[in-house]
Protein backbone atom coordinates (compact mmCIF):
# COMPACT_ATOMS: atom_id res chain seq x y z
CA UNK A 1 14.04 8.93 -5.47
CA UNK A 2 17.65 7.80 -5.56
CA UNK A 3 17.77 4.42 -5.88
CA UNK A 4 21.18 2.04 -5.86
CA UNK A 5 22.57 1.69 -9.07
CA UNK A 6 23.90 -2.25 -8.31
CA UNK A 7 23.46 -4.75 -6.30
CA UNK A 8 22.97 -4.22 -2.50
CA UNK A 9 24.40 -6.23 -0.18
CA UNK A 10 22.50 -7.55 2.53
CA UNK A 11 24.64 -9.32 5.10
CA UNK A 12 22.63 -12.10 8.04
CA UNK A 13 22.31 -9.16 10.47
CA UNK A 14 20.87 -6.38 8.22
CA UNK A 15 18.29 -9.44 7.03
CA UNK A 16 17.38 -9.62 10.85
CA UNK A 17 17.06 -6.30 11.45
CA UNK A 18 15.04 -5.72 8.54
CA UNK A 19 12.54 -8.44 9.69
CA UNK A 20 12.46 -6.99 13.20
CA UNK A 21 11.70 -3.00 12.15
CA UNK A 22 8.62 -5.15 9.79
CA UNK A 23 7.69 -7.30 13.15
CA UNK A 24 8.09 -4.35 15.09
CA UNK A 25 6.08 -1.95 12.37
CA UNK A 26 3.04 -4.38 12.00
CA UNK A 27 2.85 -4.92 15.96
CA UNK A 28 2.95 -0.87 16.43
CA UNK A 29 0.39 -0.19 13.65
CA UNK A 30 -1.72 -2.98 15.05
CA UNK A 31 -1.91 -1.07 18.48
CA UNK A 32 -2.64 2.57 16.79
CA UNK A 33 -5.84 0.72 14.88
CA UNK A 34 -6.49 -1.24 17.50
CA UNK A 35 -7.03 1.96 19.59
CA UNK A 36 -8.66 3.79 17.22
CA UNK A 37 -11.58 1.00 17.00
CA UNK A 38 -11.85 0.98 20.49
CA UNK A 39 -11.95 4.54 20.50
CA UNK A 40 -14.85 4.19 17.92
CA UNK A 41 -16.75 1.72 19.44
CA UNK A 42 -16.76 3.40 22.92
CA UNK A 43 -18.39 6.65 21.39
CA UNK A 44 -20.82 5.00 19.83
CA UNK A 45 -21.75 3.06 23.10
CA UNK A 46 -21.38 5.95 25.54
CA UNK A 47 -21.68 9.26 23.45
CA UNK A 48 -21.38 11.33 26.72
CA UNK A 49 -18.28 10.88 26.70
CA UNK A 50 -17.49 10.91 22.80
CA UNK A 51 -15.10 14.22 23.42
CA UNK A 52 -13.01 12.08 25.33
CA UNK A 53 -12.44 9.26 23.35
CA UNK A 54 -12.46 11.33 19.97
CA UNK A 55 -9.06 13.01 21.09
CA UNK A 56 -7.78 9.54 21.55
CA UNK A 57 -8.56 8.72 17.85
CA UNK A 58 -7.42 11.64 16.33
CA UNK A 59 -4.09 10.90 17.46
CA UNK A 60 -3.93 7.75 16.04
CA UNK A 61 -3.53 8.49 12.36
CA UNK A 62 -0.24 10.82 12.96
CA UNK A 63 0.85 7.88 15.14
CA UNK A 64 0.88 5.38 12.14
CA UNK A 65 2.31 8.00 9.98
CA UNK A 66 5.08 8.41 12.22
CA UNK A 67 5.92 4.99 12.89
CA UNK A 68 5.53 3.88 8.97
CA UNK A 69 7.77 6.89 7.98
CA UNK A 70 10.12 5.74 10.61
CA UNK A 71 10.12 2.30 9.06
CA UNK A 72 10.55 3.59 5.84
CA UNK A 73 13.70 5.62 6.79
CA UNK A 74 14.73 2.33 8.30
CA UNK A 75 14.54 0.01 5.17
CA UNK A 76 15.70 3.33 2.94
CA UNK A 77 19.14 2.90 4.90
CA UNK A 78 19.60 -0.58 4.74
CA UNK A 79 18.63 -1.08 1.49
CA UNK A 80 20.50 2.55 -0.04
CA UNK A 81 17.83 3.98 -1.19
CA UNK A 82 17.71 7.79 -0.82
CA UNK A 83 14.70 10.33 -0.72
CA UNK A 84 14.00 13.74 -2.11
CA UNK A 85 11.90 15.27 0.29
């Protein structure tokens, strides 16, 4: 991983942005778990239907993987930090 090699600069507006991807990260993660344990919770209360609601929680892992990747590329560029991937 390339990190900076001096001081970064973070002006007023990169601060705020930075707090809004983190606001906007923990909100959207929030969601994804939130529908997973519903998800959860309605298969165990009406198995009949457990197909159903077990494609809905499948997706949600790849969702939070997504969006804390995303997040991650976010604070990578404000912050100059590089990735070898």
């Amino acid at each position: 991983m390339g990190n900076p090699t001096g001081p970064v600069q973070l002006g007023v507006e990169d601060v705020r942005a930075i707090d809004k991807e983190m606001a906007d990260t923990r909100h959207d993660v929030n969601n994804y778990l939130a529908v997973l344990s519903a998800a959860l919770e309605m298969i165990r209360f009406r198995p009949e239907q457990a197909e159903r609601f077990l494609a809905s929680a499948m997706e949600q892992p790849t969702r939070i993987t997504t969006r804390l990747r995303q997040c991650s590329d976010f604070l990578g560029t404000k912050l100059a930090i590089t990735q070898d991937r």
